[in-house]
Protein backbone atom coordinates (compact mmCIF):
# COMPACT_ATOMS: atom_id res chain seq x y z
CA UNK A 1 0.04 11.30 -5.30
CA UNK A 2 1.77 8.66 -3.35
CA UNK A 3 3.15 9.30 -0.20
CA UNK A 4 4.99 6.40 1.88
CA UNK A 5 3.90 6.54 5.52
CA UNK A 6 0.30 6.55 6.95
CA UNK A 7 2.22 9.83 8.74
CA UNK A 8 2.70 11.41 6.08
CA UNK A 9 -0.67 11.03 4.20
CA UNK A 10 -2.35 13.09 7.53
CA UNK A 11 -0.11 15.39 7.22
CA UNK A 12 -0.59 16.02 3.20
CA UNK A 13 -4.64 15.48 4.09
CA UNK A 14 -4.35 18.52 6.58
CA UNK A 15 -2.49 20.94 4.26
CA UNK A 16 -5.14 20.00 1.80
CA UNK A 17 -8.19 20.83 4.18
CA UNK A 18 -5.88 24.11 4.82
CA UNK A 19 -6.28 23.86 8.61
CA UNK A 20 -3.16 24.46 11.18
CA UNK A 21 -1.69 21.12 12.73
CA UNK A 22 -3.11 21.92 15.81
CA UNK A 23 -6.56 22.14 14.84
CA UNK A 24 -6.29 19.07 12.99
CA UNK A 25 -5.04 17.30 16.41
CA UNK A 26 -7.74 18.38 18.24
CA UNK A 27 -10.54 17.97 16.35
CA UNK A 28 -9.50 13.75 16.21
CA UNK A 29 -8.11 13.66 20.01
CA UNK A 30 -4.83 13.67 19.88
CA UNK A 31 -1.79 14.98 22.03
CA UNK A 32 -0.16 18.39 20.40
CA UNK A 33 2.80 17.68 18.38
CA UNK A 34 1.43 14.19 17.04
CA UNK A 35 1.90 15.12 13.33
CA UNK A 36 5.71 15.94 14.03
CA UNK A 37 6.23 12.82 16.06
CA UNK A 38 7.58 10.14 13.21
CA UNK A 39 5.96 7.08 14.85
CA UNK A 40 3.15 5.60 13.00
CA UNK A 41 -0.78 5.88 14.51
CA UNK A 42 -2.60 3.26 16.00
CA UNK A 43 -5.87 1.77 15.18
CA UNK A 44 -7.44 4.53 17.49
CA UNK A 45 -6.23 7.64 16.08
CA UNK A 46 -7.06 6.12 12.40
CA UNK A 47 -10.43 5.60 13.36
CA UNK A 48 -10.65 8.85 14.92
CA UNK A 49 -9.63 10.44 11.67
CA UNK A 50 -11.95 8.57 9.33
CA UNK A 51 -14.86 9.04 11.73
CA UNK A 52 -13.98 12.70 11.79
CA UNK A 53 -13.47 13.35 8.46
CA UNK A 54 -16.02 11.02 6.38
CA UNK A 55 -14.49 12.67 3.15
CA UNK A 56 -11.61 11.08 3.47
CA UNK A 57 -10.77 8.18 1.73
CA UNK A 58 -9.77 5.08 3.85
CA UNK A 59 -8.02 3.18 0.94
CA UNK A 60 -6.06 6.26 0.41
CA UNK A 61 -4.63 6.89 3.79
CA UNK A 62 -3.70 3.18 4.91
CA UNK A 63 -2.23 2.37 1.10
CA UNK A 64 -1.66 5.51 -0.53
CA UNK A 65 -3.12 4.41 -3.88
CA UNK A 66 -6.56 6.43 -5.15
CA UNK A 67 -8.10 10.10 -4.39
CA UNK A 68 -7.38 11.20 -1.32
């Protein structure tokens, strides 16, 4: 499944894990309401997720091409 923003891809990744936005946003450090914001994450927050959630595929979230 391709999906065209980096954005976009977290927010299919947590309605895959089934957890609430919120939780997801904690549990990497960011501010509440980041996954409705429409502005792109930084290196940090990437980093954050991928070190957070090792199952993740980094190929998939930056490009959007693979398993998730």
């Amino acid at each position: 499944m391709y999906k065209s923003s980096i954005k976009s891809r977290l927010r299919a990744f947590v309605e895959h894990l089934g957890m609430d936005k919120l939780e997801f946003q904690n549990s990497i450090g960011a501010s509440g309401g980041y996954l409705n914001r429409e502005s792109e994450p930084n290196g940090t927050v990437i980093a954050n997720v991928l070190r957070t959630y090792p199952q993740l595929s980094p190929d998939w979230l930056l490009t959007g091409f693979g398993p998730m």
